[in-house]
PDB file of N, CA and C in Angstrom:
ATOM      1  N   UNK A   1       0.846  -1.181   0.000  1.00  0.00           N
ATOM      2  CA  UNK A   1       0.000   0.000   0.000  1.00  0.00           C
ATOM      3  C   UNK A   1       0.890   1.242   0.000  1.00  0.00           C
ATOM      4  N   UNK A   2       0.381   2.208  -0.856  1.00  0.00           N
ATOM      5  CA  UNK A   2       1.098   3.068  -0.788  1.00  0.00           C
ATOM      6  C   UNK A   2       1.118   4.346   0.101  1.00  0.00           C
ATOM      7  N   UNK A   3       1.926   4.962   0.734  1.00  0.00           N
ATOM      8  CA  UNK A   3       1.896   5.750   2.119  1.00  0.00           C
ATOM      9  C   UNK A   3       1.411   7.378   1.446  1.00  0.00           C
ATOM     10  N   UNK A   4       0.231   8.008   2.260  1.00  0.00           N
ATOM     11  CA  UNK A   4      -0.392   8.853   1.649  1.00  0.00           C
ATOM     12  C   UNK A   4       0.523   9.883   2.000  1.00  0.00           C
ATOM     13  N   UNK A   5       0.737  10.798   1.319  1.00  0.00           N
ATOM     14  CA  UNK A   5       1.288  12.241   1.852  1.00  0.00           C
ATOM     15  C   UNK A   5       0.630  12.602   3.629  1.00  0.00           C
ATOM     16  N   UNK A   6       1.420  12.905   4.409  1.00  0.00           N
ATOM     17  CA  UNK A   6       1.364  13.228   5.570  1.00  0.00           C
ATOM     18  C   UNK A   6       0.289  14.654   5.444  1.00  0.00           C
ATOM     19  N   UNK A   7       0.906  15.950   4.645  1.00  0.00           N
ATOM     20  CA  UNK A   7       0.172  16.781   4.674  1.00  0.00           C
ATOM     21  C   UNK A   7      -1.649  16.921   4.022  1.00  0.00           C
ATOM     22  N   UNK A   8      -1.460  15.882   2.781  1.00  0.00           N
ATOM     23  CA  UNK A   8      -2.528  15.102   2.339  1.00  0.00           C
ATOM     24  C   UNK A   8      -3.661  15.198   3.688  1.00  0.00           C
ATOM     25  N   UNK A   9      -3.315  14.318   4.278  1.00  0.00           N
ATOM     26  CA  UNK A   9      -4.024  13.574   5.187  1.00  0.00           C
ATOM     27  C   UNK A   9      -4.179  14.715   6.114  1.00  0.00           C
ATOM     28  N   UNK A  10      -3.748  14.983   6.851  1.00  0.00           N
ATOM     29  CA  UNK A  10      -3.844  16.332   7.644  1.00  0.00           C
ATOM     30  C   UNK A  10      -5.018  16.877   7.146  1.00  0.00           C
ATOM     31  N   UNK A  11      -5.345  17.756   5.770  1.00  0.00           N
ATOM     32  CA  UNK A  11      -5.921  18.445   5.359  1.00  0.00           C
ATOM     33  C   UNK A  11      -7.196  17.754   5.216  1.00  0.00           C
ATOM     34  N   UNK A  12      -7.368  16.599   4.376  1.00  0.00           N
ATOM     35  CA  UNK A  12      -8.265  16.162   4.368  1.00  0.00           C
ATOM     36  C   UNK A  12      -9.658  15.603   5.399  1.00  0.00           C
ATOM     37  N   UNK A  13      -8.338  15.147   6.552  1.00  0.00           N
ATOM     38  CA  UNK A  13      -8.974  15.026   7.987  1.00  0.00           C
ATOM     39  C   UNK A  13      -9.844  16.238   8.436  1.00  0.00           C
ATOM     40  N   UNK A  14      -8.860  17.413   8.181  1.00  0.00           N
ATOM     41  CA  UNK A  14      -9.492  18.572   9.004  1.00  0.00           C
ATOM     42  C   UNK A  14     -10.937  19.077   8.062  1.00  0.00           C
ATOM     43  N   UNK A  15     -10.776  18.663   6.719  1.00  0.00           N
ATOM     44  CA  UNK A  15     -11.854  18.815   6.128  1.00  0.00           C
ATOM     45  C   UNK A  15     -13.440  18.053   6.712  1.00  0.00           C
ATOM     46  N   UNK A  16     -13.100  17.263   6.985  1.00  0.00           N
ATOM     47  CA  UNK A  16     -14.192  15.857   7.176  1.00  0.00           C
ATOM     48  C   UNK A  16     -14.499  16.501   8.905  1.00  0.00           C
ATOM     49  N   UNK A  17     -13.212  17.176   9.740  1.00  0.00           N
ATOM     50  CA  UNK A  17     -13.926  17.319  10.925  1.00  0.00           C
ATOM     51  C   UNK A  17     -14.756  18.494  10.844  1.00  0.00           C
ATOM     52  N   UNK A  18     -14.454  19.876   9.645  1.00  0.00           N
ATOM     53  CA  UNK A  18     -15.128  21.054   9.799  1.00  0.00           C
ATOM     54  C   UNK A  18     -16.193  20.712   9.362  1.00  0.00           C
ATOM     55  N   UNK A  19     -16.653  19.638   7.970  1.00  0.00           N
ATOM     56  CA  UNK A  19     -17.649  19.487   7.624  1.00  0.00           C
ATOM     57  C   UNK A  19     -18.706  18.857   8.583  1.00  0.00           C
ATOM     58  N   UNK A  20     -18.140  17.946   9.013  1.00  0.00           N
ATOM     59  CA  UNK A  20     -19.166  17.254  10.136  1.00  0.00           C
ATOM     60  C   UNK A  20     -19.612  18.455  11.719  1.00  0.00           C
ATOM     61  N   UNK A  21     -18.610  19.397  11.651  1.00  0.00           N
ATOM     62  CA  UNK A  21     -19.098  20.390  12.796  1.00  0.00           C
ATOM     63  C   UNK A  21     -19.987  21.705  12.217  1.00  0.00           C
ATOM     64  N   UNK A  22     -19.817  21.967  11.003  1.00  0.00           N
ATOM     65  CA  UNK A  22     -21.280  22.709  10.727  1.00  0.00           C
ATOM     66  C   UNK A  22     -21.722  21.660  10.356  1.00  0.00           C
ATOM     67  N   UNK A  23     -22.263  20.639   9.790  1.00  0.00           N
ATOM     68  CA  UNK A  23     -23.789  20.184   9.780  1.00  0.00           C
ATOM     69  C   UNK A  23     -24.148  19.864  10.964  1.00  0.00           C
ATOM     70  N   UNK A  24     -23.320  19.609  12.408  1.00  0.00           N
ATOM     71  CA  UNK A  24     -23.706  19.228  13.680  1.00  0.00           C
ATOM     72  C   UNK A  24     -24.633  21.333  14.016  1.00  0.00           C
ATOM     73  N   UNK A  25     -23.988  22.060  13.423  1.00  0.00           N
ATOM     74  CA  UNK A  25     -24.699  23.160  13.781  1.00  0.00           C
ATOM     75  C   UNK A  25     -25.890  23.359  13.598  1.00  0.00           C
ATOM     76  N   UNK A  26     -25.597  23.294  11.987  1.00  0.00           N
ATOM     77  CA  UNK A  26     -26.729  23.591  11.093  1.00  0.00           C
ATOM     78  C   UNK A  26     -28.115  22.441  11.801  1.00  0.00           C
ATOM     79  N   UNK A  27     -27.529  21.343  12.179  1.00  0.00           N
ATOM     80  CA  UNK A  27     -29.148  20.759  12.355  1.00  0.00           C
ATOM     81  C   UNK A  27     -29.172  21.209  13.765  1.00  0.00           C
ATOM     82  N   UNK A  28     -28.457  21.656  14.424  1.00  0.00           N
ATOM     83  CA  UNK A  28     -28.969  22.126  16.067  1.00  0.00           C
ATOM     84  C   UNK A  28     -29.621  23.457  16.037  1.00  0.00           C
ATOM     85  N   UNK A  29     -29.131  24.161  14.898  1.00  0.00           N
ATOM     86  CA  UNK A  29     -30.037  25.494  14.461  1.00  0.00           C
ATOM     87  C   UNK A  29     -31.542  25.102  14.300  1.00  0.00           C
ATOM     88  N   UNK A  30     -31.256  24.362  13.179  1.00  0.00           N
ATOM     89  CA  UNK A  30     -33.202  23.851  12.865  1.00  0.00           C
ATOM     90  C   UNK A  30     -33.830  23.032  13.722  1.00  0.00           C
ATOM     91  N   UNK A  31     -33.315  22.488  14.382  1.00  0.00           N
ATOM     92  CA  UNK A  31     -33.755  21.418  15.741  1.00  0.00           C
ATOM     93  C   UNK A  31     -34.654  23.109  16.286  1.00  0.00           C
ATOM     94  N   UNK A  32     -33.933  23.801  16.938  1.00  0.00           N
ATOM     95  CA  UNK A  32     -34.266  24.995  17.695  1.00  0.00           C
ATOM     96  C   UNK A  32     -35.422  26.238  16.967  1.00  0.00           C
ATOM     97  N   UNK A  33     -35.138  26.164  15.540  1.00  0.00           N
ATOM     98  CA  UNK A  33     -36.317  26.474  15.040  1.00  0.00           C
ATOM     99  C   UNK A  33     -37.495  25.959  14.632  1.00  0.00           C
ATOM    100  N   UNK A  34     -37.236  24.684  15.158  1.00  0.00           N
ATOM    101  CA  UNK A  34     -38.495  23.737  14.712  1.00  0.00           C
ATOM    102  C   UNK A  34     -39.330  23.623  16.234  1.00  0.00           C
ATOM    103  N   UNK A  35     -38.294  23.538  17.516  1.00  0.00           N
ATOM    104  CA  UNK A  35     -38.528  23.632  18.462  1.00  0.00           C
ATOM    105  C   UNK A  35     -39.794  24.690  18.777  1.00  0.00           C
ATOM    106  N   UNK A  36     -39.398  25.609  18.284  1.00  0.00           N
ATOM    107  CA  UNK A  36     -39.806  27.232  18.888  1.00  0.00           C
ATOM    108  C   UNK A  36     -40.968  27.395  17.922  1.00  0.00           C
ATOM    109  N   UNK A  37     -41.085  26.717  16.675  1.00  0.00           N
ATOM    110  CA  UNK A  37     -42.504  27.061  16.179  1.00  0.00           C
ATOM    111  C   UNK A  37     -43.467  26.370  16.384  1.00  0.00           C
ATOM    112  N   UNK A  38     -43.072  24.898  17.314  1.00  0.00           N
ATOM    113  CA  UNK A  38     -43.557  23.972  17.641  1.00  0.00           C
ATOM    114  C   UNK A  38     -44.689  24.585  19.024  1.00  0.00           C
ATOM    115  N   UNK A  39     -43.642  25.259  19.324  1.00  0.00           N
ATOM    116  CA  UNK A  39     -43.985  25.794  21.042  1.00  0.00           C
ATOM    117  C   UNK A  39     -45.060  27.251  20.554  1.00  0.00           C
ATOM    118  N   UNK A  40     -44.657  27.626  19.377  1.00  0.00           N
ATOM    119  CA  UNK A  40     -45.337  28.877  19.121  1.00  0.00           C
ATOM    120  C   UNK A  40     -46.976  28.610  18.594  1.00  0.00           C
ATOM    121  N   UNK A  41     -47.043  27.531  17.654  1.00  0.00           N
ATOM    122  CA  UNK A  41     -48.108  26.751  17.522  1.00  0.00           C
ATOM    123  C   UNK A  41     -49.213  26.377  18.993  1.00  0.00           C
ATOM    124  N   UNK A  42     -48.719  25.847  19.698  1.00  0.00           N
ATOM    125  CA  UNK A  42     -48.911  25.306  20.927  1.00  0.00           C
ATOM    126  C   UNK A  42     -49.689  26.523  21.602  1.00  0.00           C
ATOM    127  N   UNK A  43     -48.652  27.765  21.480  1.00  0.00           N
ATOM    128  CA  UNK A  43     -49.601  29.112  21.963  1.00  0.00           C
ATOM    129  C   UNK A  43     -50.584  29.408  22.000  1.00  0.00           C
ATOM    130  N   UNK A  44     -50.347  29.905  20.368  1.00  0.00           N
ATOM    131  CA  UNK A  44     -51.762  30.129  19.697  1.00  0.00           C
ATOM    132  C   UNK A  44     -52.704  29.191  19.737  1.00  0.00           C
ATOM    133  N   UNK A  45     -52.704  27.651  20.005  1.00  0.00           N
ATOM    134  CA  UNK A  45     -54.116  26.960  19.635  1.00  0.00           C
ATOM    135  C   UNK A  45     -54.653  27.004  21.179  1.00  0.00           C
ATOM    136  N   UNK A  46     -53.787  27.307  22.236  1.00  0.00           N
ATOM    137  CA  UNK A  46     -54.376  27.260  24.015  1.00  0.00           C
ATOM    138  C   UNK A  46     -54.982  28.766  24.045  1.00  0.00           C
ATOM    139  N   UNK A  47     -54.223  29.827  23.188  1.00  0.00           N
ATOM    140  CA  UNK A  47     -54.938  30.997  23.502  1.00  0.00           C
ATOM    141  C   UNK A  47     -56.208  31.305  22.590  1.00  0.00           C
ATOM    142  N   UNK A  48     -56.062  30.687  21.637  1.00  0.00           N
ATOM    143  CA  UNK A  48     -57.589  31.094  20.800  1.00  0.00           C
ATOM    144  C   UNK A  48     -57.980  32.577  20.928  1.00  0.00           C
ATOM    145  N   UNK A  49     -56.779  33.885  20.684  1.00  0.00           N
ATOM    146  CA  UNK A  49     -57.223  35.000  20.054  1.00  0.00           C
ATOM    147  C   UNK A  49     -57.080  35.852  21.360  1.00  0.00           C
ATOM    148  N   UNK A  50     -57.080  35.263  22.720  1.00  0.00           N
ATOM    149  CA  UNK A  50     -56.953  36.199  23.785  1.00  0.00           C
ATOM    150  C   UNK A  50     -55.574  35.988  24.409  1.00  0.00           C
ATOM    151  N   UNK A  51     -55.635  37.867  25.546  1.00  0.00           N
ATOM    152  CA  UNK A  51     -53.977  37.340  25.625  1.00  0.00           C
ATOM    153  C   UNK A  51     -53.391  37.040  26.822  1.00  0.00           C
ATOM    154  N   UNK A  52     -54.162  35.605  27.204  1.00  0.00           N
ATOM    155  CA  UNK A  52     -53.648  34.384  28.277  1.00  0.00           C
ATOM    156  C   UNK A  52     -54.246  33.308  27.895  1.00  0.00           C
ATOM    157  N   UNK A  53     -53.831  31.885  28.111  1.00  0.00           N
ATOM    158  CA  UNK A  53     -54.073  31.094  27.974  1.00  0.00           C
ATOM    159  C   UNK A  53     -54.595  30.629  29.356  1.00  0.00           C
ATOM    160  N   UNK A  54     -56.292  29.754  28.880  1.00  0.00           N
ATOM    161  CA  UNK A  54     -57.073  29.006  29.641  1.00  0.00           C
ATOM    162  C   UNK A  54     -55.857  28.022  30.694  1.00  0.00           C
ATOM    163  N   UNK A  55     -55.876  27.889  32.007  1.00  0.00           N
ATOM    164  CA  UNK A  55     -55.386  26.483  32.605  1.00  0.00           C
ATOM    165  C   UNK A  55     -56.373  25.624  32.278  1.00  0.00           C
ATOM    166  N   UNK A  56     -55.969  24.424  32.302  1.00  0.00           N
ATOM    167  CA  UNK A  56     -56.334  23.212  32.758  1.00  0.00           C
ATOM    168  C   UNK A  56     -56.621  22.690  31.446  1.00  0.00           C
ATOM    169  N   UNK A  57     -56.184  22.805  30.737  1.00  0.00           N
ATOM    170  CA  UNK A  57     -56.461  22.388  29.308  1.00  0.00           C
ATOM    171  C   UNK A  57     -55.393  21.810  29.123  1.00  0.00           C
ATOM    172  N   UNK A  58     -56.015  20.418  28.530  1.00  0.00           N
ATOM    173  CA  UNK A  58     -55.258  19.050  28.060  1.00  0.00           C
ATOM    174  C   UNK A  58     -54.434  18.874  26.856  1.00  0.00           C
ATOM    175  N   UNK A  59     -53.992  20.358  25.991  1.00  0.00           N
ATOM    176  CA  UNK A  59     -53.599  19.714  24.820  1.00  0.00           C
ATOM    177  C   UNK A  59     -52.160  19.541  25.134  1.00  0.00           C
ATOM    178  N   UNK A  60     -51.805  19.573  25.366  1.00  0.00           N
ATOM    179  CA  UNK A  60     -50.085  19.552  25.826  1.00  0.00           C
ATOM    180  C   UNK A  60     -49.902  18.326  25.967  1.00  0.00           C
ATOM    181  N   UNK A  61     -50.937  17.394  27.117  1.00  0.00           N
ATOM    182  CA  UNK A  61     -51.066  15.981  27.219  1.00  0.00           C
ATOM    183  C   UNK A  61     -51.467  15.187  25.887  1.00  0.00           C
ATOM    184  N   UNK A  62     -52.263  15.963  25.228  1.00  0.00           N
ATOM    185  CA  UNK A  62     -52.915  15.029  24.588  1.00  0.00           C
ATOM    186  C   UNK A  62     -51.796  15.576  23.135  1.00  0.00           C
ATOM    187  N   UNK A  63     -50.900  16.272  22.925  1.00  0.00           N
ATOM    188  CA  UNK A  63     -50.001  16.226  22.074  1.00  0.00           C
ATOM    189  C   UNK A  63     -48.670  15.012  22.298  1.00  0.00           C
ATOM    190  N   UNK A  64     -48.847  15.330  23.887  1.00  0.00           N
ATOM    191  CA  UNK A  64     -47.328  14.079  23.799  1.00  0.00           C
ATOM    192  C   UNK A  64     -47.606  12.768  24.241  1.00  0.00           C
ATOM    193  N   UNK A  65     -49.177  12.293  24.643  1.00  0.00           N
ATOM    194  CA  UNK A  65     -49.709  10.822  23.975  1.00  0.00           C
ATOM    195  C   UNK A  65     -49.719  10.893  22.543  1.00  0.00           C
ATOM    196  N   UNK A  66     -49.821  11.855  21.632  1.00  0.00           N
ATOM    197  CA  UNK A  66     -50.036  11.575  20.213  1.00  0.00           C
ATOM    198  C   UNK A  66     -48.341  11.147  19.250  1.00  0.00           C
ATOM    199  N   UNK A  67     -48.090  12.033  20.507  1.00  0.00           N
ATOM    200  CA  UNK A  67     -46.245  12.098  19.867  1.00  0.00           C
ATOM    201  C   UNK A  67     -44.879  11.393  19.998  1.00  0.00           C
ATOM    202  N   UNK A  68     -45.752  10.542  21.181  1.00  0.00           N
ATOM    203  CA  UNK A  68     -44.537   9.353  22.157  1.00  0.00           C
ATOM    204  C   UNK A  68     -44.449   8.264  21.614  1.00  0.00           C
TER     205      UNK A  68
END
């Protein structure tokens, strides 16, 4: 087998680690915006147009029996 260039390898490595650390970003970005419209959704359907939300209302439960 033939022995790769030292600097080769170096570079290439560091390529494969930057690439894999932004897409580790990039999906922790959209994780967090998916999060937050998830939660923003959630708002609006407990407040129905006024500005507090009813207690004792089940959708929260009845989202994460639907979601588990």
């Amino acid at each position: 087998m033939t022995q790769l260039p030292k600097i080769l390898l170096r570079d290439v490595i560091a390529l494969i680690h930057q690439g894999r650390s932004i897409a580790a970003r990039q999906i922790n970005h959209l994780q967090v915006q998916t999060n937050f419209e998830v939660g923003r959704c959630i708002v609006e359907e407990e407040q129905r147009g006024s500005e507090r939300a009813g207690y004792g209302a089940r959708l929260l439960q009845g989202l994460a029996d639907v979601l588990a």
